[in-house]
N, C-alpha and C. Protein backbone atom coordinates (compact mmCIF):
# COMPACT_ATOMS: atom_id res chain seq x y z
N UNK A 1 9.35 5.88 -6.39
CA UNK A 1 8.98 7.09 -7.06
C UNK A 1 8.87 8.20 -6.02
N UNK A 2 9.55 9.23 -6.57
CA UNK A 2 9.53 10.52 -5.80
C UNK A 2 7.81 11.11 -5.36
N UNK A 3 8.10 12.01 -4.40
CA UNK A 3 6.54 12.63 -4.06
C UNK A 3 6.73 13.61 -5.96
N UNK A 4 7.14 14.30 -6.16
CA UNK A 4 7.02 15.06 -7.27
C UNK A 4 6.61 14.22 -8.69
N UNK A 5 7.39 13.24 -8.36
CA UNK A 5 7.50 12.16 -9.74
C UNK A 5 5.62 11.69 -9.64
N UNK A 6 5.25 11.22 -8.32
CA UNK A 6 3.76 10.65 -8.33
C UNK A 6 3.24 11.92 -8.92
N UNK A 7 3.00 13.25 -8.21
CA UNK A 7 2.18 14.28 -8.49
C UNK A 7 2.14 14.44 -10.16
N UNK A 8 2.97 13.92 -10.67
CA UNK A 8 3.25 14.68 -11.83
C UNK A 8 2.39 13.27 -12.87
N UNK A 9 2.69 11.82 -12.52
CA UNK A 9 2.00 11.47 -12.96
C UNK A 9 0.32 11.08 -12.70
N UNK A 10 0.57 11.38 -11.49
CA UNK A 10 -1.09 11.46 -11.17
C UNK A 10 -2.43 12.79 -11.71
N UNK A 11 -1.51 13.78 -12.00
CA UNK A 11 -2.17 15.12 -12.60
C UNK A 11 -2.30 14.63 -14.24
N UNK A 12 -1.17 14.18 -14.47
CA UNK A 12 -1.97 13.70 -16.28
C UNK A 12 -2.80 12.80 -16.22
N UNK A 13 -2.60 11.68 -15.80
CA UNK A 13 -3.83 10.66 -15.60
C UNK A 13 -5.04 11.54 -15.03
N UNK A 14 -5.24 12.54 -14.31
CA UNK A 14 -6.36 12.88 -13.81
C UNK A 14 -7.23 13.66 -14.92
N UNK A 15 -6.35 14.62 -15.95
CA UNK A 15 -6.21 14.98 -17.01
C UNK A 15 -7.19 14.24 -18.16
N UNK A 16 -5.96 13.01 -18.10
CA UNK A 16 -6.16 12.42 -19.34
C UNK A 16 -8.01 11.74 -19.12
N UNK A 17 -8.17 11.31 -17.81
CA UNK A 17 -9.55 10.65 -17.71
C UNK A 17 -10.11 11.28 -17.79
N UNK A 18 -10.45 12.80 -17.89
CA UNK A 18 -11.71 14.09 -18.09
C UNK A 18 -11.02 14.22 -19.63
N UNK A 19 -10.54 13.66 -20.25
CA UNK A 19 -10.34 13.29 -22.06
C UNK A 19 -10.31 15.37 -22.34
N UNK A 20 -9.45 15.82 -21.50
CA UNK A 20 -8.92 17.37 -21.61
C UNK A 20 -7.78 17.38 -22.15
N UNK A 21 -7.35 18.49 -22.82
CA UNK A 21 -6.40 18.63 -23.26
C UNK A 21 -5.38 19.56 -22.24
N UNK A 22 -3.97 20.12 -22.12
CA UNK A 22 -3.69 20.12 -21.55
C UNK A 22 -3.63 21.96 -21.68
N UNK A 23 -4.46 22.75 -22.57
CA UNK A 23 -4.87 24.08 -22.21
C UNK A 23 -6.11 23.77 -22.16
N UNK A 24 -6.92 22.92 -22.06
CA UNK A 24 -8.67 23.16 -21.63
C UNK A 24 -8.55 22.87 -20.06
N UNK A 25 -7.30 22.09 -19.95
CA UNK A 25 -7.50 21.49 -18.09
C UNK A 25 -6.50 22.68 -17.18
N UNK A 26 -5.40 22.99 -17.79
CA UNK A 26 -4.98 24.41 -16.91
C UNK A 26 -5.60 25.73 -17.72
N UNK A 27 -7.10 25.76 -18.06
CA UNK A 27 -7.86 27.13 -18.01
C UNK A 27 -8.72 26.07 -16.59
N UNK A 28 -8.80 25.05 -16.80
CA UNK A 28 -10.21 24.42 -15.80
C UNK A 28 -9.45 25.06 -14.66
N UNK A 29 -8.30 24.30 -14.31
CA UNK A 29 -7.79 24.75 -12.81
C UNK A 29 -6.66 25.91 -12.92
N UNK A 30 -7.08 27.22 -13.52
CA UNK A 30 -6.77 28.19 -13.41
C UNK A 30 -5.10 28.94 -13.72
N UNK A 31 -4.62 27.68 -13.90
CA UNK A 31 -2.95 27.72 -14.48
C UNK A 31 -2.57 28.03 -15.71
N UNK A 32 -1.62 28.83 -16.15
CA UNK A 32 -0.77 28.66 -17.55
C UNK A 32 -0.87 27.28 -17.86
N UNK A 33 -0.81 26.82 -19.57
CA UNK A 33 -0.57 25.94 -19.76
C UNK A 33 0.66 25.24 -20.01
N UNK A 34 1.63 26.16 -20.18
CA UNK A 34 3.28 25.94 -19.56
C UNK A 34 3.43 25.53 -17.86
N UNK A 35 2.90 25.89 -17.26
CA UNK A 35 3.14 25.78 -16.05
C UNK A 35 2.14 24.29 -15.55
N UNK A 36 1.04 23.61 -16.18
CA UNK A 36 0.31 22.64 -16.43
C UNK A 36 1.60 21.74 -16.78
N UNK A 37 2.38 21.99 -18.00
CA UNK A 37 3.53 21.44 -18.28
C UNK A 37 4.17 20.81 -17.80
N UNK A 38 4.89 21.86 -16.96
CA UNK A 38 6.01 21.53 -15.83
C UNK A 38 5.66 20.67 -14.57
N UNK A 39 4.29 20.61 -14.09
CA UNK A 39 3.86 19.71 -13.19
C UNK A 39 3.75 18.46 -13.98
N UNK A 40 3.13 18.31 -15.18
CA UNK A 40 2.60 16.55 -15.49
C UNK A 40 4.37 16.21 -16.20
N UNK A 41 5.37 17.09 -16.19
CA UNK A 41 6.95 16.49 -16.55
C UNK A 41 7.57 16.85 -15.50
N UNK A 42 7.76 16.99 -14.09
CA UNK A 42 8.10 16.82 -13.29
C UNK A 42 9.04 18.03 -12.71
N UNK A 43 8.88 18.97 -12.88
CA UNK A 43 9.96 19.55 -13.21
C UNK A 43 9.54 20.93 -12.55
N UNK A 44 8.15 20.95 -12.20
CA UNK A 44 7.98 22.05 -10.98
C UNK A 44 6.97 21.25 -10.36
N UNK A 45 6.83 21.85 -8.94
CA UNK A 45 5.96 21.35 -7.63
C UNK A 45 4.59 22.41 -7.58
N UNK A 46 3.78 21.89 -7.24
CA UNK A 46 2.73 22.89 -7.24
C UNK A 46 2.43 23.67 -5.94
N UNK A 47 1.99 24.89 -5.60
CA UNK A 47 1.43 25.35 -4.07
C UNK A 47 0.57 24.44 -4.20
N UNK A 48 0.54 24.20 -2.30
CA UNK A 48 -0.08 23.49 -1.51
C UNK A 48 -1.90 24.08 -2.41
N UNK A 49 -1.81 25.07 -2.54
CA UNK A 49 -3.30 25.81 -2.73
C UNK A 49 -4.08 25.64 -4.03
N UNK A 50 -2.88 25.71 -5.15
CA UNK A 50 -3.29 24.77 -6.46
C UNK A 50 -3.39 23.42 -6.71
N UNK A 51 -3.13 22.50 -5.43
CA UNK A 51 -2.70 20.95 -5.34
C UNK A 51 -4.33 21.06 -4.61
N UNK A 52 -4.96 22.18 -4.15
CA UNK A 52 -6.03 21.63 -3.30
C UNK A 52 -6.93 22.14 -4.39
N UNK A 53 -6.53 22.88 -5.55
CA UNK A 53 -7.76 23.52 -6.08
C UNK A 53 -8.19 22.44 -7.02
N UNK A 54 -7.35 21.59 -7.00
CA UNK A 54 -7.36 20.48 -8.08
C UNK A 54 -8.27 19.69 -7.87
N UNK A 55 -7.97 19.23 -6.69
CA UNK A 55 -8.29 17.96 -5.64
C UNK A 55 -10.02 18.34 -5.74
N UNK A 56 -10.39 19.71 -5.14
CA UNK A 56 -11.64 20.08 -4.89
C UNK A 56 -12.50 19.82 -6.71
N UNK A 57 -12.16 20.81 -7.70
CA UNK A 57 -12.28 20.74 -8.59
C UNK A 57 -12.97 19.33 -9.19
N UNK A 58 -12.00 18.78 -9.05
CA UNK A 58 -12.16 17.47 -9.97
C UNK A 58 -12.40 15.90 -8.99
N UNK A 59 -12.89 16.47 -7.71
CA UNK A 59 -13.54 15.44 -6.85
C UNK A 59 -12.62 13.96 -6.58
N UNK A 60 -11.32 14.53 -6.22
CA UNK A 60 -9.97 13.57 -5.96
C UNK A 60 -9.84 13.93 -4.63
N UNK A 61 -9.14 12.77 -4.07
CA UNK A 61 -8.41 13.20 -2.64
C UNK A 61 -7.14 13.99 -2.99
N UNK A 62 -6.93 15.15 -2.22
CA UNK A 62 -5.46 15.34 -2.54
C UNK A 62 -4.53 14.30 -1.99
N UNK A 63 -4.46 13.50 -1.13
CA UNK A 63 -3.77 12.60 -0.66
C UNK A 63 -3.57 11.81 -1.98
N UNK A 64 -4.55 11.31 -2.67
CA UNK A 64 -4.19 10.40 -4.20
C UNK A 64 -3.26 11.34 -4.42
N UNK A 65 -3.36 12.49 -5.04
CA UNK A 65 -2.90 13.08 -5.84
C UNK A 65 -1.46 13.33 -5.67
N UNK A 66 -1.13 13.51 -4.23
CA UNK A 66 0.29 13.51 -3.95
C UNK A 66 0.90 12.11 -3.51
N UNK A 67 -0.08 10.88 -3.24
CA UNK A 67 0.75 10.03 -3.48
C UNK A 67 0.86 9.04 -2.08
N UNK A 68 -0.27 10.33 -1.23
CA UNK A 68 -0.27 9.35 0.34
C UNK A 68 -1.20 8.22 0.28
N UNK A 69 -2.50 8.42 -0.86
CA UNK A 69 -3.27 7.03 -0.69
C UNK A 69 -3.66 6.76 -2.19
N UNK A 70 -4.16 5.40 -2.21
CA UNK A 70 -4.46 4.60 -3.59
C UNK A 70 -5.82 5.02 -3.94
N UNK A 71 -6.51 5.92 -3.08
CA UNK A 71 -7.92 5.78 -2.50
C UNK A 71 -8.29 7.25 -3.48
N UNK A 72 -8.69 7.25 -4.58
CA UNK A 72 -8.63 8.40 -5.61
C UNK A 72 -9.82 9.31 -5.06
N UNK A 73 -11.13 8.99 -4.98
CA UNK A 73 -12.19 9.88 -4.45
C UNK A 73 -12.06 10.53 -3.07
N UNK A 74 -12.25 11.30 -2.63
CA UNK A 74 -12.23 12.19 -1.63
C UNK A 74 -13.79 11.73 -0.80
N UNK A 75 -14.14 10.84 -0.55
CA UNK A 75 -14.92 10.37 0.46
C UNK A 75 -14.81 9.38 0.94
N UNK A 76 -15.90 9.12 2.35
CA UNK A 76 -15.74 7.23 2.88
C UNK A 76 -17.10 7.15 2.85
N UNK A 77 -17.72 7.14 2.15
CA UNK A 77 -18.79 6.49 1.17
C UNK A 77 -18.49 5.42 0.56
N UNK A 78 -19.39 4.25 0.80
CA UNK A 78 -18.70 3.05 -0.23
C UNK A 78 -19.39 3.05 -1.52
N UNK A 79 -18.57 3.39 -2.19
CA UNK A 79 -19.37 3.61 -3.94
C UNK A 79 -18.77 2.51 -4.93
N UNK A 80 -17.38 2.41 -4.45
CA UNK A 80 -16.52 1.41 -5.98
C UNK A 80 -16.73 -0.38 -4.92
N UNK A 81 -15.86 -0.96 -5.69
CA UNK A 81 -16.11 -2.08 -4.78
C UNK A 81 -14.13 -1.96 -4.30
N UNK A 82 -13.54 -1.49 -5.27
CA UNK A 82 -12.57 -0.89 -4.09
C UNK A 82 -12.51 -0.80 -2.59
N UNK A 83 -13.85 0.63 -2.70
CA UNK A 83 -14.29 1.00 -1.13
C UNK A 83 -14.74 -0.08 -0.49
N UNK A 84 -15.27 -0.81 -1.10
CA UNK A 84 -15.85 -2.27 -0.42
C UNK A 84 -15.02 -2.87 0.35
N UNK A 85 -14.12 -3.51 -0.69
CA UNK A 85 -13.02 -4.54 0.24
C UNK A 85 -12.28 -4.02 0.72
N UNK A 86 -11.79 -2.40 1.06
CA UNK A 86 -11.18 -1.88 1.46
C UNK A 86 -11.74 -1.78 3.17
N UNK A 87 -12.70 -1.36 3.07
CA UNK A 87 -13.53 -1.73 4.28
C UNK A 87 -13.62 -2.83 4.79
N UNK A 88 -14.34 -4.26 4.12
CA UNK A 88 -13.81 -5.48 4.85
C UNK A 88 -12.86 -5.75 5.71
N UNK A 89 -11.81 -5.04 4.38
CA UNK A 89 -10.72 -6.02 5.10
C UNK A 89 -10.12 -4.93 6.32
N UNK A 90 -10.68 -3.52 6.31
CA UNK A 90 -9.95 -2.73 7.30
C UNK A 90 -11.09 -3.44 8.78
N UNK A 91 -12.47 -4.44 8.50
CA UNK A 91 -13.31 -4.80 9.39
C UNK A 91 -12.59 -5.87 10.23
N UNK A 92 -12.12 -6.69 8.95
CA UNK A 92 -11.38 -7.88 9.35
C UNK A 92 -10.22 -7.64 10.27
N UNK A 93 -9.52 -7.06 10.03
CA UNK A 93 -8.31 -6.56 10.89
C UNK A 93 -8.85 -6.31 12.30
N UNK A 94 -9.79 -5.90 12.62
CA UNK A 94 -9.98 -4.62 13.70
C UNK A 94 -10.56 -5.78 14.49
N UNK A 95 -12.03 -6.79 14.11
CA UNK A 95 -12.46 -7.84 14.77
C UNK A 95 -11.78 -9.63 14.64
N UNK A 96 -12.43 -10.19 15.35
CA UNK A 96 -12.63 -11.24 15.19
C UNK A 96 -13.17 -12.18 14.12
N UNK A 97 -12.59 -11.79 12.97
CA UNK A 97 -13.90 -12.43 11.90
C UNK A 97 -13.66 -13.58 11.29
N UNK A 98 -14.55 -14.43 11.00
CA UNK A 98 -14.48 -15.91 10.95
C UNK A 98 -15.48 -15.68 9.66
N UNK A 99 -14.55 -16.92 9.27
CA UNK A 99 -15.09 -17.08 7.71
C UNK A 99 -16.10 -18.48 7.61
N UNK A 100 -17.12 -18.95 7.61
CA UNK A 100 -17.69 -19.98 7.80
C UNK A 100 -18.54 -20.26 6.40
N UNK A 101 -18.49 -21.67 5.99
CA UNK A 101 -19.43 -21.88 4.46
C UNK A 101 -20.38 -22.06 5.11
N UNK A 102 -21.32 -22.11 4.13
CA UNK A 102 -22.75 -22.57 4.53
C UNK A 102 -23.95 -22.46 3.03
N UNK A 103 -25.03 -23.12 2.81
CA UNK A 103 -25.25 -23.52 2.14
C UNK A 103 -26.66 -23.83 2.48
N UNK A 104 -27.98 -22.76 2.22
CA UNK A 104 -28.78 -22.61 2.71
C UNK A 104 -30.24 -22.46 0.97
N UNK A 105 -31.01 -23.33 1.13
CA UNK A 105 -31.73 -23.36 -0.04
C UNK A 105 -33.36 -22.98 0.97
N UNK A 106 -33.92 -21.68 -0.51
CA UNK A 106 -34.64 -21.52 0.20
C UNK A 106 -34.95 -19.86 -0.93
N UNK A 107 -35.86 -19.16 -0.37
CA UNK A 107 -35.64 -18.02 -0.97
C UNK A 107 -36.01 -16.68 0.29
N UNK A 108 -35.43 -15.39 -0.71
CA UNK A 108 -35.56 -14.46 0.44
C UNK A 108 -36.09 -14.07 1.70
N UNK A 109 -37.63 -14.52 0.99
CA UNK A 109 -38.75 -14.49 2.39
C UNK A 109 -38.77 -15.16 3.09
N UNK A 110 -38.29 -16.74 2.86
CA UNK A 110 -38.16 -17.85 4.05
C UNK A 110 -37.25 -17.13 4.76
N UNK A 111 -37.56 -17.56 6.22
CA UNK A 111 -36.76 -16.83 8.12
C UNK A 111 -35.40 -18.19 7.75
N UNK A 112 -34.62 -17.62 8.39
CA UNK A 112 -33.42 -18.38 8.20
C UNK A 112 -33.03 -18.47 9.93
N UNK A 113 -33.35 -19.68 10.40
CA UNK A 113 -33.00 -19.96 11.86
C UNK A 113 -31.41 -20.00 12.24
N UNK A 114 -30.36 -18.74 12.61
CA UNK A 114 -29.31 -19.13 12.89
C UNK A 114 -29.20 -18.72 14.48
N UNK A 115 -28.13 -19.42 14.76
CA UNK A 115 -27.03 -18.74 16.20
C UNK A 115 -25.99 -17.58 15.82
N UNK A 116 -25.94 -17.40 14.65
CA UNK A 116 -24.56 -16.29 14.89
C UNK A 116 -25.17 -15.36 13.84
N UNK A 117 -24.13 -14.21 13.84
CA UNK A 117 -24.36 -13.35 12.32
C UNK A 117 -24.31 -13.49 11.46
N UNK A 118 -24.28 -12.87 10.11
CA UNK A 118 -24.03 -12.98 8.85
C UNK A 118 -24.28 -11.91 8.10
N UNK A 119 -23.49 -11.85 7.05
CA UNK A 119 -23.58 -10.85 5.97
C UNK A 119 -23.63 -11.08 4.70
N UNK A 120 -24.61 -11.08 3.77
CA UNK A 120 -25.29 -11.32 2.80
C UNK A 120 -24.78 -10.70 2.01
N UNK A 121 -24.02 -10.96 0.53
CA UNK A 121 -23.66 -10.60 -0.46
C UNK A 121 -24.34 -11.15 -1.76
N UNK A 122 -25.30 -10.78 -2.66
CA UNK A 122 -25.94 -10.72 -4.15
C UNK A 122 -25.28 -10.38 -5.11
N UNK A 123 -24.42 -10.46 -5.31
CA UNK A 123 -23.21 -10.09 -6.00
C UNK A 123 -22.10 -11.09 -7.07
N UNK A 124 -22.46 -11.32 -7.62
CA UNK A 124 -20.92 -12.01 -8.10
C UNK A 124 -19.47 -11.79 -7.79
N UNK A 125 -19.17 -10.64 -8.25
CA UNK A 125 -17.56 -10.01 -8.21
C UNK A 125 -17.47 -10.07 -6.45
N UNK A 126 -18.74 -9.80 -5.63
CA UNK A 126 -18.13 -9.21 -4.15
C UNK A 126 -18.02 -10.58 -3.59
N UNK A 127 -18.95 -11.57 -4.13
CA UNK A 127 -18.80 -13.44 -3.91
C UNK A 127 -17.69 -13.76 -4.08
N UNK A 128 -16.65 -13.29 -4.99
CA UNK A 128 -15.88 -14.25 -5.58
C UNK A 128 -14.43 -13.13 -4.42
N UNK A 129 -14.44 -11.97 -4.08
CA UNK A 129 -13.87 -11.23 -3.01
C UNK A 129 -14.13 -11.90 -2.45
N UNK A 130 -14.71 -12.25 -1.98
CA UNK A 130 -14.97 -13.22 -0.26
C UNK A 130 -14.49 -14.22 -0.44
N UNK A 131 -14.78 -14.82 -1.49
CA UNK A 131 -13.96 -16.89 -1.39
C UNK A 131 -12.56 -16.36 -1.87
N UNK A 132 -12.05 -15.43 -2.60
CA UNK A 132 -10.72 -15.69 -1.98
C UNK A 132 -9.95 -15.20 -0.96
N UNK A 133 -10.62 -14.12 -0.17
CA UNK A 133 -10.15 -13.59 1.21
C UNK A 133 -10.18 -14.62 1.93
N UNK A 134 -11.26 -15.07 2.11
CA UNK A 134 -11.66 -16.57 2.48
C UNK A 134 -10.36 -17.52 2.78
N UNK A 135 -9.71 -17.92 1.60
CA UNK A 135 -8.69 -18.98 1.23
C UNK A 135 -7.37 -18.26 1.71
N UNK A 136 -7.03 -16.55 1.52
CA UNK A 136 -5.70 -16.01 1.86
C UNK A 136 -5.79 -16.12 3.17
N UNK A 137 -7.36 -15.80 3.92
CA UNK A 137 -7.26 -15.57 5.52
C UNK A 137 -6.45 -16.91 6.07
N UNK A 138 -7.41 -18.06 5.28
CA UNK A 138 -7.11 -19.28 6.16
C UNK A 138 -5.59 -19.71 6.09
N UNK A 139 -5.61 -19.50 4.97
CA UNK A 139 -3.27 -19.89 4.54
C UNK A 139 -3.02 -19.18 5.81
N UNK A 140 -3.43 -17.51 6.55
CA UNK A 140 -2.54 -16.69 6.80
C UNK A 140 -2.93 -17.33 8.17
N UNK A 141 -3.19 -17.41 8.55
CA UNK A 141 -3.86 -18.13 10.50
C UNK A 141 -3.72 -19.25 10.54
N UNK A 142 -3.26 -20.33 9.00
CA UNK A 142 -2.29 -21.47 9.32
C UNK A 142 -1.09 -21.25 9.64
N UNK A 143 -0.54 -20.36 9.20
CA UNK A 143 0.59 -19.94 8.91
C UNK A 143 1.22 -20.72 7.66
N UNK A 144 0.62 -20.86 6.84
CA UNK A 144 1.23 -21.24 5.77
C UNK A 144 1.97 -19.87 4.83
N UNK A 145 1.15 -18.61 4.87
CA UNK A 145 1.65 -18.10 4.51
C UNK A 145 1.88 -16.49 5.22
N UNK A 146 2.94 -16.11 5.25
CA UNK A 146 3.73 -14.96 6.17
C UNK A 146 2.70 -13.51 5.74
N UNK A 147 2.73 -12.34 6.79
CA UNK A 147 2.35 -11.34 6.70
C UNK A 147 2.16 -10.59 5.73
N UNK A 148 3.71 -10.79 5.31
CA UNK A 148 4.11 -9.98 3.74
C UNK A 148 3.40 -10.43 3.09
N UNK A 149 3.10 -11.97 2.27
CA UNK A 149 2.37 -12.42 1.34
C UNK A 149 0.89 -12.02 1.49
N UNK A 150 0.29 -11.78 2.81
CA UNK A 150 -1.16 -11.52 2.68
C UNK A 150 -1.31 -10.25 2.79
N UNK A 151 -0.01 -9.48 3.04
CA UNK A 151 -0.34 -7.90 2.62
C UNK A 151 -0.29 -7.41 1.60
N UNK A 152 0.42 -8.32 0.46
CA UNK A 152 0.79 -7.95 -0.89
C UNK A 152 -0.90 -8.53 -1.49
N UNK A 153 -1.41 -9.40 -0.98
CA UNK A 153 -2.32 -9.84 -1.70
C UNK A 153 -3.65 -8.96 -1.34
N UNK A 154 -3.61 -8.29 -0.50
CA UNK A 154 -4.51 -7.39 0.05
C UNK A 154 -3.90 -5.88 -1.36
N UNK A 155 -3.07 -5.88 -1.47
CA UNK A 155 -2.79 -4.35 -2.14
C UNK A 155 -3.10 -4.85 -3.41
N UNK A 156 -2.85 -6.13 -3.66
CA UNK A 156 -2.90 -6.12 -5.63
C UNK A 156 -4.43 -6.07 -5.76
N UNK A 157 -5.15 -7.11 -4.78
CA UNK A 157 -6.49 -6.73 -4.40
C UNK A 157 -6.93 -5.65 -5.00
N UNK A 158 -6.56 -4.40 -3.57
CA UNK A 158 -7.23 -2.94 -3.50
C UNK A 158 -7.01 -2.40 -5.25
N UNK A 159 -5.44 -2.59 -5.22
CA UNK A 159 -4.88 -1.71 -6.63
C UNK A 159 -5.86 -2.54 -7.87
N UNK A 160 -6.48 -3.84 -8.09
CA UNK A 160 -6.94 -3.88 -9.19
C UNK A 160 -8.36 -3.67 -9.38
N UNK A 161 -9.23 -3.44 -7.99
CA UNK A 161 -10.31 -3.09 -8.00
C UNK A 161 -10.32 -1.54 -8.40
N UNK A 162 -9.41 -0.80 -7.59
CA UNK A 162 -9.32 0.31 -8.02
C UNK A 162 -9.55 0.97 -9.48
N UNK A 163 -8.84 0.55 -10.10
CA UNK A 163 -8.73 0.90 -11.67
C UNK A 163 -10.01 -0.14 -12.30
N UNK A 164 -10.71 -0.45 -11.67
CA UNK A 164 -12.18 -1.01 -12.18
C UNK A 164 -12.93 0.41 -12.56
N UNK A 165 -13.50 0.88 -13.61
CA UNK A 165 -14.60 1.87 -13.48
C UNK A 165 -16.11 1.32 -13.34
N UNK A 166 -16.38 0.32 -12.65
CA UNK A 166 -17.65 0.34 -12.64
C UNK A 166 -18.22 0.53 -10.68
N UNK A 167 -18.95 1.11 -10.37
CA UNK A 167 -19.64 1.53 -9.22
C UNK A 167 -20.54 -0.07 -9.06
N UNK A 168 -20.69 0.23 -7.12
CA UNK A 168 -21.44 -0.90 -6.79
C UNK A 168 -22.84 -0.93 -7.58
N UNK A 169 -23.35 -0.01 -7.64
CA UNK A 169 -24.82 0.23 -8.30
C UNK A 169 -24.51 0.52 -9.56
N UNK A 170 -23.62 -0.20 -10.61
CA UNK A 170 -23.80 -0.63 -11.82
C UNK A 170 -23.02 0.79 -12.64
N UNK A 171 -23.32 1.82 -12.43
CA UNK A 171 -22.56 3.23 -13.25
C UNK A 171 -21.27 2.95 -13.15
N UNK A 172 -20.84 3.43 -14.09
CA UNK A 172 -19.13 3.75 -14.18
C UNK A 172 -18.66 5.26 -13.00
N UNK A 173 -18.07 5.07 -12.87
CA UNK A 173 -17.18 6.33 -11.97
C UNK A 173 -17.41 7.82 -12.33
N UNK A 174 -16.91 7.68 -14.15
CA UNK A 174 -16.76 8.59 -14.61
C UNK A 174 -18.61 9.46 -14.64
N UNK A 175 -19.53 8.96 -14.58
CA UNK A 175 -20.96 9.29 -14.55
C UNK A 175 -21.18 10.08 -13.42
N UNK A 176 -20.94 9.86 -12.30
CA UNK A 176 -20.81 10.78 -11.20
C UNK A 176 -19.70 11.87 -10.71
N UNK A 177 -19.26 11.73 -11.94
CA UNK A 177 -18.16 13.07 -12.08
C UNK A 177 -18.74 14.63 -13.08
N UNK A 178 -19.70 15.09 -12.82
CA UNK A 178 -20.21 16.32 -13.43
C UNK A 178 -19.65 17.53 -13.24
N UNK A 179 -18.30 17.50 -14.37
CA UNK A 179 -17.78 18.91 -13.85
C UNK A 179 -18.18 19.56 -15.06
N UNK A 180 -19.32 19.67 -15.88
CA UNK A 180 -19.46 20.31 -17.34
C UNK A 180 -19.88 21.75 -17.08
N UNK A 181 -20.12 21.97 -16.26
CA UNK A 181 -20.41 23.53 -16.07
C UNK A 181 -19.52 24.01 -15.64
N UNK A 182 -18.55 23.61 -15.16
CA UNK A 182 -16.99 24.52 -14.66
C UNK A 182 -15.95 24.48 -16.21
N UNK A 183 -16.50 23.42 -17.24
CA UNK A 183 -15.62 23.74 -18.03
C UNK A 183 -15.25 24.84 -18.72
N UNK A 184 -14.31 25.48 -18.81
CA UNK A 184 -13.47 26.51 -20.00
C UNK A 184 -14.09 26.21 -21.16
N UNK A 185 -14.32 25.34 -21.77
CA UNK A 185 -14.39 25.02 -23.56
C UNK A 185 -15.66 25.19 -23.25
N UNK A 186 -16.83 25.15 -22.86
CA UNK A 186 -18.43 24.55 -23.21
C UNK A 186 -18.71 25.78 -24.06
């Protein structure tokens, strides 16, 4: 897909998730609604300056928006669990990290006597991220399975957390998106 072809479908989807129509969202970001048009059908490019008014506006990276990252919010704040394993695994890459079971009964307040580190996950969904990073790491440092396969499994990863709307702290996405006072219609 072309850079124009992404922009064009990434501006309706951005659209369509603020449930706007397509003259309530080019009065929001200041455009004709013909010319709103021609960007979400491909068929004009936007200035660099309306591609940023967007981005700012409606609390997107412009990079999503044109197509350089998967990474839709405009911060490195970890809020989705996206950002989560996106981080891991950019941790994993960078160190030494070893995946070790263990199996410790007991509760919070009991001292837990170890030799090494650890990182504590309460979580279900981020548990069940880990046992299978867990299982791709180990295939990939057997070499059972090649680069490509654990990079593809790293993106379907990122890409299906992504399109999750729920936040680590339980809210949906869309809840920390308050653009109701910039709207045109209110």
């Amino acid at each position: 897909m072309g850079e124009i072809e992404i922009f064009s479908t990434r501006i309706k989807e951005l659209r369509e998730s603020l449930q706007m129509t397509q003259t309530q969202f080019s009065g929001f970001i200041g455009v004709k609604q013909q010319t709103l048009s021609g960007y979400e059908r491909g068929i004009m490019k936007p200035p660099l300056d309306v591609a940023k008014l967007i981005a700012q506006k409606c609390h997107v990276s412009i990079d999503w928006l044109c197509g350089l990252s998967d990474k839709k919010r405009n911060t490195d704040s970890i809020e989705t669990y996206s950002d989560l394993y996106d981080y891991l695994l950019s941790i994993g890459e960078k160190t030494n990290l070893r995946f070790e079971t263990a199996t410790f009964i007991g509760g919070y307040d009991e001292p837990i006597t170890m030799h090494t580190q650890a990182i504590w996950f309460d979580n279900v969904k981020i548990c069940s991220f880990m046992e299978e990073w867990h299982k791709m790491k180990t295939l990939h440092d057997d070499g059972a399975i090649d680069d490509d396969v654990y990079n593809l499994w790293k993106e379907k990863v990122l890409a299906k957390s992504a399109n999750e709307k729920e936040r680590l702290d339980g809210k949906f996405i869309t809840d920390d998106l308050d653009i109701s006072d910039e709207l045109p219609f209110n």
